[in-house]
C-alpha atoms as a PDB file:
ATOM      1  CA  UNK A   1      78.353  90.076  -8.817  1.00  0.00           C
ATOM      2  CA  UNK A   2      75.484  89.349  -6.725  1.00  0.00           C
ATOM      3  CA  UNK A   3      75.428  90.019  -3.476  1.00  0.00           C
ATOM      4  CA  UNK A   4      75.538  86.951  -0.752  1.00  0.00           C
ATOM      5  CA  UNK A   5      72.694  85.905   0.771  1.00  0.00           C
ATOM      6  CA  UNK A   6      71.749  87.460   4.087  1.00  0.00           C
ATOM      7  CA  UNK A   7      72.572  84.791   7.044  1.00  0.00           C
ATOM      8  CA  UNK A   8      69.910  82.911   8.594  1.00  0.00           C
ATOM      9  CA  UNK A   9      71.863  82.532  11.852  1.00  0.00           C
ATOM     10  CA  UNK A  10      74.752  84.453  13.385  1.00  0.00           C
ATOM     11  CA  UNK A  11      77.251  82.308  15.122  1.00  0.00           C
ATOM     12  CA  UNK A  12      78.441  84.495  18.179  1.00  0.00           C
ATOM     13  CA  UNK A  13      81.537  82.931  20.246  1.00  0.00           C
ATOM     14  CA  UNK A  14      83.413  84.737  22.545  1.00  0.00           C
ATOM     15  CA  UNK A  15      86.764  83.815  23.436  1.00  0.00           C
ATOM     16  CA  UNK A  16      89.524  84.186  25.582  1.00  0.00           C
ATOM     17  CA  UNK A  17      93.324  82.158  24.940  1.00  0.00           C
ATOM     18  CA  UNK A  18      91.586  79.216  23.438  1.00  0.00           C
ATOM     19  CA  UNK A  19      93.411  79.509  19.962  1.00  0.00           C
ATOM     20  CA  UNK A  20      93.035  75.826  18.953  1.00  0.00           C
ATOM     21  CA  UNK A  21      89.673  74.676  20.163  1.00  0.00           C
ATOM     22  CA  UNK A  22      88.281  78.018  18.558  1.00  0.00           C
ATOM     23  CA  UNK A  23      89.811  77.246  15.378  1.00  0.00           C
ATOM     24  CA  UNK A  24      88.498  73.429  15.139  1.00  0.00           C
ATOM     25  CA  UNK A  25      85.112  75.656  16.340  1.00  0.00           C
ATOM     26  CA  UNK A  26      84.884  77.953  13.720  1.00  0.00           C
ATOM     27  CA  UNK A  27      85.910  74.937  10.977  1.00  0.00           C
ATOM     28  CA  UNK A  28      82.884  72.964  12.001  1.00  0.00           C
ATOM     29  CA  UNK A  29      80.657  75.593  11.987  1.00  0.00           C
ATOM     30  CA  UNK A  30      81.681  76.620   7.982  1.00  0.00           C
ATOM     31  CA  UNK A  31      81.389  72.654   7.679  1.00  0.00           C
ATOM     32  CA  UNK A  32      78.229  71.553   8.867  1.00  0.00           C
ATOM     33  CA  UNK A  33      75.935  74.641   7.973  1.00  0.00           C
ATOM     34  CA  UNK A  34      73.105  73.836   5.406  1.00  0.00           C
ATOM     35  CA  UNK A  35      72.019  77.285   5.858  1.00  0.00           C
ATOM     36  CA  UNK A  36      73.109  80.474   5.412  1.00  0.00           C
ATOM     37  CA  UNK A  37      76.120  81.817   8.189  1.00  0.00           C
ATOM     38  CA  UNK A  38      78.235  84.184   9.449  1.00  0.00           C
ATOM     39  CA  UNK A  39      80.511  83.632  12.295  1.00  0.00           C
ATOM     40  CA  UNK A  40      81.015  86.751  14.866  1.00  0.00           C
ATOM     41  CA  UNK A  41      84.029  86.066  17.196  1.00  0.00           C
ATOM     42  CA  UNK A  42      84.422  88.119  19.963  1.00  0.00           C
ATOM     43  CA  UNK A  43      88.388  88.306  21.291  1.00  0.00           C
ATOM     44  CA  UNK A  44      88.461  88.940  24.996  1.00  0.00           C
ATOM     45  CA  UNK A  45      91.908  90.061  24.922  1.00  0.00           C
ATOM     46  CA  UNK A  46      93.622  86.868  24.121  1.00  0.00           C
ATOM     47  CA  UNK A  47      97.278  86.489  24.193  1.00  0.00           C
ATOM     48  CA  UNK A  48      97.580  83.506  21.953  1.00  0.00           C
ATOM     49  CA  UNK A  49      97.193  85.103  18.905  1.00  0.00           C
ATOM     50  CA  UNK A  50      93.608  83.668  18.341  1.00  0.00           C
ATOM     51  CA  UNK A  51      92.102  86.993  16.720  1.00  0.00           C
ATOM     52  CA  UNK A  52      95.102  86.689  14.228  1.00  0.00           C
ATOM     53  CA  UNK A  53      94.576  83.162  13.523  1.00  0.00           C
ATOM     54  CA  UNK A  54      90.582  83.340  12.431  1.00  0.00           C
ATOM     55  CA  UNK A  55      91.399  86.343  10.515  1.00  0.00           C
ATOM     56  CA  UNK A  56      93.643  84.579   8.476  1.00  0.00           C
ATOM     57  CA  UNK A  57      92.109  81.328   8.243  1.00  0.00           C
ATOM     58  CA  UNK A  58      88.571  82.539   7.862  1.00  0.00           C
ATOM     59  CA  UNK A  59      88.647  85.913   6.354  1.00  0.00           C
ATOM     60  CA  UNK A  60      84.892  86.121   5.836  1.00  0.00           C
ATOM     61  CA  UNK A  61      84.225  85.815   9.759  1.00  0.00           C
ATOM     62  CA  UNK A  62      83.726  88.938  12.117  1.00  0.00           C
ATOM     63  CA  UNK A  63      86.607  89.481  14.743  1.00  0.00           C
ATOM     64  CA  UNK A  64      85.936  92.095  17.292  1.00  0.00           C
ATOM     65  CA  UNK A  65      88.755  92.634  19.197  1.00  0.00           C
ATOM     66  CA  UNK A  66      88.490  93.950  22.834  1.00  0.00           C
ATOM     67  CA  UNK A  67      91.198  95.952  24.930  1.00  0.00           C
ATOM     68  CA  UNK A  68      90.724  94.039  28.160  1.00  0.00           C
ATOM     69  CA  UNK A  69      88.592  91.014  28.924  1.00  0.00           C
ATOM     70  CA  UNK A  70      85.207  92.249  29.293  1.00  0.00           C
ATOM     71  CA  UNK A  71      83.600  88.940  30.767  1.00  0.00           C
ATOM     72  CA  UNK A  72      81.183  86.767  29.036  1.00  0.00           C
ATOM     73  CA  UNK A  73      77.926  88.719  28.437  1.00  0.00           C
ATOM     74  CA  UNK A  74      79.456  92.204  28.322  1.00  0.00           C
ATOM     75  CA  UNK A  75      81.390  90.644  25.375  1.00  0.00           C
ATOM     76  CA  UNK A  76      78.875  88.805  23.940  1.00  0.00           C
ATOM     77  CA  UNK A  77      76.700  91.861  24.004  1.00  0.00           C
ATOM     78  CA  UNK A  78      79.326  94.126  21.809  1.00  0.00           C
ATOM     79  CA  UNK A  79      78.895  90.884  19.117  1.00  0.00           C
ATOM     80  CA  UNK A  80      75.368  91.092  19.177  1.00  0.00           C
ATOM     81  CA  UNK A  81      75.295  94.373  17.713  1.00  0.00           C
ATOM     82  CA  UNK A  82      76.963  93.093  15.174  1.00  0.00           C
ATOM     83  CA  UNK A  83      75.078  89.987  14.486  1.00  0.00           C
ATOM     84  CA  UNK A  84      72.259  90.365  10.856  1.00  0.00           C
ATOM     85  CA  UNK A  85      71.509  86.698  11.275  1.00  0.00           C
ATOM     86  CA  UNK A  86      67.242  86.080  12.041  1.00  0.00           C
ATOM     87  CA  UNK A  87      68.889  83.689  14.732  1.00  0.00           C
ATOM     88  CA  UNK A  88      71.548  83.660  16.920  1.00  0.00           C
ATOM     89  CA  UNK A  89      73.589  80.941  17.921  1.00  0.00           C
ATOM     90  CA  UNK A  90      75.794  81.061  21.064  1.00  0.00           C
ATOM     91  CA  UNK A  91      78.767  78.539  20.643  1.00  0.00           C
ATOM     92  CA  UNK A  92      81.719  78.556  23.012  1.00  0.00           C
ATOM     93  CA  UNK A  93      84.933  78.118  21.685  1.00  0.00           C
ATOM     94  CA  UNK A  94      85.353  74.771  23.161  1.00  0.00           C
ATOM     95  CA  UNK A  95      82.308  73.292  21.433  1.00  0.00           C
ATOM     96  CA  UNK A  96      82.081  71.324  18.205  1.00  0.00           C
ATOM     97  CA  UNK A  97      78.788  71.439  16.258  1.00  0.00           C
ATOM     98  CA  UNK A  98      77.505  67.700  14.631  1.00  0.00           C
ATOM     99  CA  UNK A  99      77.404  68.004  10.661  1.00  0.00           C
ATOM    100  CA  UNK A 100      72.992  68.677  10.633  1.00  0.00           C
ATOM    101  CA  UNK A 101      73.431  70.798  13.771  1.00  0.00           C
ATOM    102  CA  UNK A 102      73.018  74.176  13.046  1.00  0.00           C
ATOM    103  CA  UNK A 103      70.504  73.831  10.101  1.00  0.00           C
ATOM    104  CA  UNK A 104      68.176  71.432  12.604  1.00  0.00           C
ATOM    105  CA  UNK A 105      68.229  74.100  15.128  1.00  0.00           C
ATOM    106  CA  UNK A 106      66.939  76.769  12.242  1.00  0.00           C
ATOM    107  CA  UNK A 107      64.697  74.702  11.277  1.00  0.00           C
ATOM    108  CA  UNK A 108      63.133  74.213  14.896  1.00  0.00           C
ATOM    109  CA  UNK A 109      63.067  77.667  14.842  1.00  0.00           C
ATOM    110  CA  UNK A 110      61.104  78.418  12.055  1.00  0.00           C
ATOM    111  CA  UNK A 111      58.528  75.729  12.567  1.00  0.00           C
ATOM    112  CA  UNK A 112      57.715  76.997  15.915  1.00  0.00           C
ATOM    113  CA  UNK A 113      57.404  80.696  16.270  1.00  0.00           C
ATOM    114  CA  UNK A 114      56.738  80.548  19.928  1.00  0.00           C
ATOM    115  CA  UNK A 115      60.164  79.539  20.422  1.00  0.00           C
ATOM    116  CA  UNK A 116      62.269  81.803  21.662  1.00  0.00           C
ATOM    117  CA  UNK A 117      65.470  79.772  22.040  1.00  0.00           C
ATOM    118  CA  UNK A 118      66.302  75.643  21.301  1.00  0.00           C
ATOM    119  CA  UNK A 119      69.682  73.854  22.449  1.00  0.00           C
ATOM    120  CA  UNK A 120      70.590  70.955  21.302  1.00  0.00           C
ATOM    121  CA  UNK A 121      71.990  67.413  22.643  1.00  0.00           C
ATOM    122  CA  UNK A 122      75.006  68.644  23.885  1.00  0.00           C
ATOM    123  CA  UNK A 123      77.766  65.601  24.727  1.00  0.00           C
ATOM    124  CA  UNK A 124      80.417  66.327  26.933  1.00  0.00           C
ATOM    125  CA  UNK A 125      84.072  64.902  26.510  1.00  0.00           C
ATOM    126  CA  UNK A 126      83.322  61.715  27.474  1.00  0.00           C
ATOM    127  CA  UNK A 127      79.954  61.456  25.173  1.00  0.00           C
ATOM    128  CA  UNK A 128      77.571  61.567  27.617  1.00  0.00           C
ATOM    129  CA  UNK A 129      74.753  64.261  27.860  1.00  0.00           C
ATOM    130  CA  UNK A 130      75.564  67.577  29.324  1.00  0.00           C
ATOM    131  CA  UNK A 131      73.496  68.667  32.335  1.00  0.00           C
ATOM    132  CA  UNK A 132      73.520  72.109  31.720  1.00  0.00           C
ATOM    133  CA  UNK A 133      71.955  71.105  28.109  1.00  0.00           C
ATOM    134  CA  UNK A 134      68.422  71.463  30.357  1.00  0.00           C
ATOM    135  CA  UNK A 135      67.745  73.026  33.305  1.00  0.00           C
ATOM    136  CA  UNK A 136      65.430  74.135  35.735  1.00  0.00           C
ATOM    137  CA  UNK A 137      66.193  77.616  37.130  1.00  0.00           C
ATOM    138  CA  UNK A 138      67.431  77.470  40.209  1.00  0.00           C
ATOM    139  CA  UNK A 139      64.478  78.549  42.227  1.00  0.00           C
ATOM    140  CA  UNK A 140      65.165  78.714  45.924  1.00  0.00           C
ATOM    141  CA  UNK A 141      63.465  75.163  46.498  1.00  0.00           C
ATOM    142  CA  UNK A 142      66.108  73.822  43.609  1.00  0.00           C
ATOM    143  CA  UNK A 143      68.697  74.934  45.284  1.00  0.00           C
ATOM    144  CA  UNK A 144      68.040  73.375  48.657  1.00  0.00           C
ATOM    145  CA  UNK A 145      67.341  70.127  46.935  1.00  0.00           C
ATOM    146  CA  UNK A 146      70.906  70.421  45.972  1.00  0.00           C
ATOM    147  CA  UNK A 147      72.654  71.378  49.160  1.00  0.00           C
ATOM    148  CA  UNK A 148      71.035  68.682  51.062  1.00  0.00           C
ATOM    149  CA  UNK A 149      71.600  65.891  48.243  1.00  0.00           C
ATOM    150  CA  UNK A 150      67.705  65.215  47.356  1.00  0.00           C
ATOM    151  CA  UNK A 151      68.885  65.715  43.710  1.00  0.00           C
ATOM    152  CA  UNK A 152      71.600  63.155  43.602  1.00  0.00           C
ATOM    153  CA  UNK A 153      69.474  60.980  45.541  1.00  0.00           C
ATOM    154  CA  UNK A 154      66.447  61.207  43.393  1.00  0.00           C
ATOM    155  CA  UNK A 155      67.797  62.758  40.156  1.00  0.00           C
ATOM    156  CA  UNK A 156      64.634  61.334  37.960  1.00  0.00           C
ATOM    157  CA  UNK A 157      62.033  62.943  40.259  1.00  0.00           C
ATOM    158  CA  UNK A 158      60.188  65.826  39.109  1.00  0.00           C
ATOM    159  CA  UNK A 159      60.489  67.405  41.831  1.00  0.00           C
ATOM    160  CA  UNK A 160      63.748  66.952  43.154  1.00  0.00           C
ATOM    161  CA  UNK A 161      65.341  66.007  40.075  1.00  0.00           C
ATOM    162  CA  UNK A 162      64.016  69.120  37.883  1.00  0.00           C
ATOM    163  CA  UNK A 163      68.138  71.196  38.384  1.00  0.00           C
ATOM    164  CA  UNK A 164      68.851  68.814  35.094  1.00  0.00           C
ATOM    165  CA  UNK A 165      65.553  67.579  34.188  1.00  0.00           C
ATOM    166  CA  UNK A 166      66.430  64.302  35.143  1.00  0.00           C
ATOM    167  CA  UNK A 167      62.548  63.278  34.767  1.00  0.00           C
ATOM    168  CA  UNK A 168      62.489  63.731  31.380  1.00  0.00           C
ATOM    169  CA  UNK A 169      63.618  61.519  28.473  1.00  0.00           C
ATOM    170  CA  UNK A 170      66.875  63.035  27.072  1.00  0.00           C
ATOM    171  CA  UNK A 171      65.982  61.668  24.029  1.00  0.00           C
ATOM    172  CA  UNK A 172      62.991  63.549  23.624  1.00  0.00           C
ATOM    173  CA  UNK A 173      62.497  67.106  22.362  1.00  0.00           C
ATOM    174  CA  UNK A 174      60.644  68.988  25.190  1.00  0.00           C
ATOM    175  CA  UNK A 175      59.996  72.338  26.781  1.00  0.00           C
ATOM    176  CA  UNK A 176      63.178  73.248  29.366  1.00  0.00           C
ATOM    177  CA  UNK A 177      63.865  76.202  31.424  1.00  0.00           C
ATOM    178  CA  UNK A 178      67.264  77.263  30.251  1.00  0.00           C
ATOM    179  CA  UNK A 179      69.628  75.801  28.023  1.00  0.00           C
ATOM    180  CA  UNK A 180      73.500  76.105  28.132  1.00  0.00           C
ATOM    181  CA  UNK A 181      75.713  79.410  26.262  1.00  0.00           C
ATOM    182  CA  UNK A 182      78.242  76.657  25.213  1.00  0.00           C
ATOM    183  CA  UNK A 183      76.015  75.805  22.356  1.00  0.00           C
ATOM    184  CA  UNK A 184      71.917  77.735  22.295  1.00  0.00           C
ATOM    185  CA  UNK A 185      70.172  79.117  19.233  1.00  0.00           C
ATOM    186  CA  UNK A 186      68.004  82.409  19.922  1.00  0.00           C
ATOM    187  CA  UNK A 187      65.415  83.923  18.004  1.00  0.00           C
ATOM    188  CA  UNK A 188      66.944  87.817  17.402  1.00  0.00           C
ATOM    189  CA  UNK A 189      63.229  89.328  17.189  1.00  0.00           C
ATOM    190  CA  UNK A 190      63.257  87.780  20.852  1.00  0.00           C
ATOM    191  CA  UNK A 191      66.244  88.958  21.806  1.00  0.00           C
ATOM    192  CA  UNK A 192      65.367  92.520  20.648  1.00  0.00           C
ATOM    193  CA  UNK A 193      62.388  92.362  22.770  1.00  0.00           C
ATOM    194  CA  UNK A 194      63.608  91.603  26.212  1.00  0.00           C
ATOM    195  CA  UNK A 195      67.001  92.595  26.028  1.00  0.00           C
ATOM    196  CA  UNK A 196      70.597  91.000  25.732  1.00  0.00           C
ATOM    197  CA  UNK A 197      72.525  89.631  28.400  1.00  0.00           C
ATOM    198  CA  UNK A 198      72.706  91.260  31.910  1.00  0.00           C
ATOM    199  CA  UNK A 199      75.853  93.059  32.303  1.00  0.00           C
ATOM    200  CA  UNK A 200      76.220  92.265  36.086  1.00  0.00           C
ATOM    201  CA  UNK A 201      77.237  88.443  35.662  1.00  0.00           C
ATOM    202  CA  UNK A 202      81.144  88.353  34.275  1.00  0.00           C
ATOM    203  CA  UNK A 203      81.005  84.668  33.321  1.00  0.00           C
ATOM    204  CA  UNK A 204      78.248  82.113  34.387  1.00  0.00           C
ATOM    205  CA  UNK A 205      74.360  82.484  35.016  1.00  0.00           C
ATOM    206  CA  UNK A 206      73.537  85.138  31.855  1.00  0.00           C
ATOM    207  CA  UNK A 207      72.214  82.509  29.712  1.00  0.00           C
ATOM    208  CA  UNK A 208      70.168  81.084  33.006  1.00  0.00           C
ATOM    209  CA  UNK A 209      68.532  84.887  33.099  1.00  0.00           C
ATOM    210  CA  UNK A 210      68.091  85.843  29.815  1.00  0.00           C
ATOM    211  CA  UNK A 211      66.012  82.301  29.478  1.00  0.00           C
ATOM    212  CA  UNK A 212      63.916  83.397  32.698  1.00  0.00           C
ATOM    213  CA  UNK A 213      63.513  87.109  30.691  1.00  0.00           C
ATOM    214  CA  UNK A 214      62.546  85.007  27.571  1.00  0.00           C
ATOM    215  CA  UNK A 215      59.742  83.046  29.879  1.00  0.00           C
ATOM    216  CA  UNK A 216      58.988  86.660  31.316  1.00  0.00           C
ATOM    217  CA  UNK A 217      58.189  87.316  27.830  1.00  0.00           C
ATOM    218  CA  UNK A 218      56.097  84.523  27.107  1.00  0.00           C
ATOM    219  CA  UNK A 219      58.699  82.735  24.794  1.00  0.00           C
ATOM    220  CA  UNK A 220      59.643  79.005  24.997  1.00  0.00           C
ATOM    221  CA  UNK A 221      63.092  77.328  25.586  1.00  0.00           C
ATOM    222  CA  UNK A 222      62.992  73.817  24.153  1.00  0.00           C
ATOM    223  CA  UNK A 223      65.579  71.105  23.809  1.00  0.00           C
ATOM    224  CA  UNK A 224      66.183  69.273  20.650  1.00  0.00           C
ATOM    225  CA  UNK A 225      68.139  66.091  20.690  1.00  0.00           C
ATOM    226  CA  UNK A 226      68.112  65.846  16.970  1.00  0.00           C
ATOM    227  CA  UNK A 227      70.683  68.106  16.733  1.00  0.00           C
ATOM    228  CA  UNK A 228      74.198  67.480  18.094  1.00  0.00           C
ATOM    229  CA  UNK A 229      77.300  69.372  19.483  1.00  0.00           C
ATOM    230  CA  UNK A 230      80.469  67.983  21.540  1.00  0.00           C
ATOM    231  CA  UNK A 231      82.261  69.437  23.927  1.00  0.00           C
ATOM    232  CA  UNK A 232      86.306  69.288  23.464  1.00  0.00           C
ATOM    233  CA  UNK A 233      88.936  68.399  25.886  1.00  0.00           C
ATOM    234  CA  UNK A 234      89.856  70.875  26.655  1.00  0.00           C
ATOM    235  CA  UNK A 235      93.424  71.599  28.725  1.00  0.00           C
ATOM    236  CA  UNK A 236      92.965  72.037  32.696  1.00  0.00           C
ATOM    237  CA  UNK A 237      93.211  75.650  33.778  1.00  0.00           C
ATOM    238  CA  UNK A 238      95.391  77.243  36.149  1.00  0.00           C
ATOM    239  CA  UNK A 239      94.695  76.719  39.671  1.00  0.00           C
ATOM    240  CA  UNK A 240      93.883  81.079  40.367  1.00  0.00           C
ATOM    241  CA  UNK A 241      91.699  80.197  36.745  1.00  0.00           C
ATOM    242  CA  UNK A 242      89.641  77.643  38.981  1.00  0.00           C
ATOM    243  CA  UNK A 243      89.143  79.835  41.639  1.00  0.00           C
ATOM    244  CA  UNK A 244      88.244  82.443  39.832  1.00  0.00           C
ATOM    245  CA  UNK A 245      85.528  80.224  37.914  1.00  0.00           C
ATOM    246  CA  UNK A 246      84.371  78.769  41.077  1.00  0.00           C
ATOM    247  CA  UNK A 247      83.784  82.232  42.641  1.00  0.00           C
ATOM    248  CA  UNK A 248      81.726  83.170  39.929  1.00  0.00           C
ATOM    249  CA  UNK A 249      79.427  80.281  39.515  1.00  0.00           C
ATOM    250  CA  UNK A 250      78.619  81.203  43.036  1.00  0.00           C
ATOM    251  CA  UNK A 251      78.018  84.723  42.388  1.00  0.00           C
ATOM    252  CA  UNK A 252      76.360  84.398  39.259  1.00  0.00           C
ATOM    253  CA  UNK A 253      73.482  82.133  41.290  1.00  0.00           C
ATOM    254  CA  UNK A 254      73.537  84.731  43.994  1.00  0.00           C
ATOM    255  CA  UNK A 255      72.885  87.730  41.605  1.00  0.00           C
ATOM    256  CA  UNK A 256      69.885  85.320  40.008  1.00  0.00           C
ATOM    257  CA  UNK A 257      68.829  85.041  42.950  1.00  0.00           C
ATOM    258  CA  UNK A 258      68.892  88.493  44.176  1.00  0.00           C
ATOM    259  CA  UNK A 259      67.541  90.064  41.229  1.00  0.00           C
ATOM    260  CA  UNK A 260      64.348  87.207  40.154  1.00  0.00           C
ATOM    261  CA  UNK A 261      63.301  86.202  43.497  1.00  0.00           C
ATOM    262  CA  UNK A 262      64.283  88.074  46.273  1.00  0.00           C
ATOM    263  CA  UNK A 263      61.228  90.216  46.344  1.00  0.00           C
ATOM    264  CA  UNK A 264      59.113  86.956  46.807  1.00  0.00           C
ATOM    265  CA  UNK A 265      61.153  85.388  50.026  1.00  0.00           C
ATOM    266  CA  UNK A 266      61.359  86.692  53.885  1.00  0.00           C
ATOM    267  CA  UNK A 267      64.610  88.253  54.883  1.00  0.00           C
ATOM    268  CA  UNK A 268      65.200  84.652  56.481  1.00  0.00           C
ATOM    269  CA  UNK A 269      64.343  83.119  53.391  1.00  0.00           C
ATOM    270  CA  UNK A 270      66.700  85.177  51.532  1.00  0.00           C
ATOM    271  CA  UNK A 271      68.965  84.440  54.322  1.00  0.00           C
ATOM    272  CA  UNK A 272      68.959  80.762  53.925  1.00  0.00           C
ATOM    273  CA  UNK A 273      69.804  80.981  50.672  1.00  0.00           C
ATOM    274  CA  UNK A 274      72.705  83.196  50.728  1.00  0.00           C
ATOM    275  CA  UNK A 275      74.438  80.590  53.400  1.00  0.00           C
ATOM    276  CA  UNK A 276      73.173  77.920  51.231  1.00  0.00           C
ATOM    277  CA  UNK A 277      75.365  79.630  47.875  1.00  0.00           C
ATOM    278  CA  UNK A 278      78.592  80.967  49.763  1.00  0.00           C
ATOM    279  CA  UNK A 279      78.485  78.089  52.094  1.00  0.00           C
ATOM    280  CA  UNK A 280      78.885  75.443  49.171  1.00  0.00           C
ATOM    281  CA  UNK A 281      81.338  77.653  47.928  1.00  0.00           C
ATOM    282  CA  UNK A 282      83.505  77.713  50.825  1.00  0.00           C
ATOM    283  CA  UNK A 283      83.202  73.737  51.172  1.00  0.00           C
ATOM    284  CA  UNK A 284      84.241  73.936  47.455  1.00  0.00           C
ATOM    285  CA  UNK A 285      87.243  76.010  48.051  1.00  0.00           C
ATOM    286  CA  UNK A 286      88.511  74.085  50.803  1.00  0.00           C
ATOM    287  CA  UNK A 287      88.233  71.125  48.727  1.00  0.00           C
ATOM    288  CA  UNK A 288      90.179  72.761  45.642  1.00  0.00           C
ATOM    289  CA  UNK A 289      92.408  73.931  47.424  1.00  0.00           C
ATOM    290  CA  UNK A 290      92.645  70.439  49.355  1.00  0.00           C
ATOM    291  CA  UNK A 291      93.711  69.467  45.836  1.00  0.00           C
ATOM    292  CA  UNK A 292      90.124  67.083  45.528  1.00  0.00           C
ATOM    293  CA  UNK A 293      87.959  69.386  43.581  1.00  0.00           C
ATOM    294  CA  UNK A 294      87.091  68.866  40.418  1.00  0.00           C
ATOM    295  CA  UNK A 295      87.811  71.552  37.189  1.00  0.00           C
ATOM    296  CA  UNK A 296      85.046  73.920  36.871  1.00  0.00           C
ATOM    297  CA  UNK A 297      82.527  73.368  33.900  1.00  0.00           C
ATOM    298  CA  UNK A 298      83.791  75.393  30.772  1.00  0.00           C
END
């Protein structure tokens, strides 16, 4: 018999008691893909029997079982080793890829070798656009845009609008800072150059750095509207789930911080910031646990 053919793109998800949504996941991936595949799930010790379930439903994908949940990019580092695919695409188990999606994100891909990672229009629940499907990084001038409202206020300007890249069309492909782990296509020869994700961050802000290391690198992040993913509904976590999420969205911009642009601000600078991250997160977890916050972003 011959052999299959090698997959153009690796499908990495990492997961963690989402048995259902990763199972409609893994179906639309198999579905939609025009080009070659493999899937490579990564089980974050899961309790729901989710490792079991794509075994047995989808025999030919990868399931890498871990002891203990090893956070986001430690996990998603173990699948990379594991991923033969000349691009990898990052899907979270909560995310449903359009029918064209995956092969329109290859094809990007090849067409533009300076392209070291493309997302795609990525719809949340309620169908509209994502925010996190383009951003800026969160440069220290970002983030006080945000703490004192300038972005909400002004959220097409290019200056104070550029957190979501409000001031350009969403409906046309351009050049982005970072795209969003829930659904982003890298370029392994890229990957292999500057490095996987950074170990420090448990869940939230690796995909933000390894975009700034791709930029380092003198690779391009673009966003591609053409292709399509949803975002599920997904069921509301427990409340000690939210806090924990909410504490490390904070971190995660703190360690950014710390480790891209420190080095570049005065000790006050660096100051400012730091009460400008923990001091949104303490008005954040008053207001959770106030019972008026909204569920963190999955």
């Amino acid at each position: 018999m011959p052999e299959p053919p090698k997959p153009v793109v690796s499908a990495l998800i990492v997961t963690h008691n989402a048995r259902d949504s990763l199972l409609q996941c893994v179906q639309a991936l198999f579905a939609s893909a025009d080009v070659p595949v493999e899937a490579v799930v990564v089980d974050n010790d899961s309790s729901d029997g989710s490792a079991a379930a794509v075994t047995a439903e989808y025999p030919k994908a990868t399931v890498l079982i871990q002891e203990k949940n090893l956070g986001f990019g430690r996990a998603a580092n173990v699948g990379l080793e594991r991923c033969t695919g000349r691009f990898v695409l990052l899907l979270n188990p909560g995310v449903v890829v359009d029918q064209t999606c995956v092969g329109r994100l290859a094809d990007f891909m090849l067409t533009r070798p300076d392209a070291g990672a493309v997302g795609p229009r990525l719809l949340r629940a309620d169908g509209t656009l994502d925010p996190a499907a383009r951003r800026g990084f969160p440069l220290p001038s970002t983030l006080f845009y945000n703490t004192v409202g300038l972005s909400k206020l002004f959220p097409k300007s290019s200056r104070f609008g550029r957190e979501n890249m409000g001031h350009l069309d969403e409906s046309d492909v351009h050049e982005i800072d970072a795209g969003s782990a829930d659904c982003l296509m890298f370029r392994r020869a890229a990957l292999d150059r500057v490095g996987f994700f950074d170990p420090r961050y448990f869940m939230y802000g690796e995909d933000i750095d390894l975009c700034y290391r791709l930029k380092l690198g003198g690779w391009k992040v673009f966003y591609l509207p053409t292709a399509t993913a949803s975002h599920q509904e997904l069921e509301r976590p427990e409340k000690g789930d939210n806090r924990q999420r909410l504490y490390e969205q904070h971190r995660a911009l703190w360690t950014y911080h710390f480790k891209h642009h420190a080095e570049e601000q005065s000790a006050f600078g660096n100051g400012l910031v730091w009460a400008q991250i923990w001091g949104a997160w303490v008005a954040k977890s008053v207001q959770q646990a106030l019972g008026g916050g909204r569920r963190a972003s999955t």
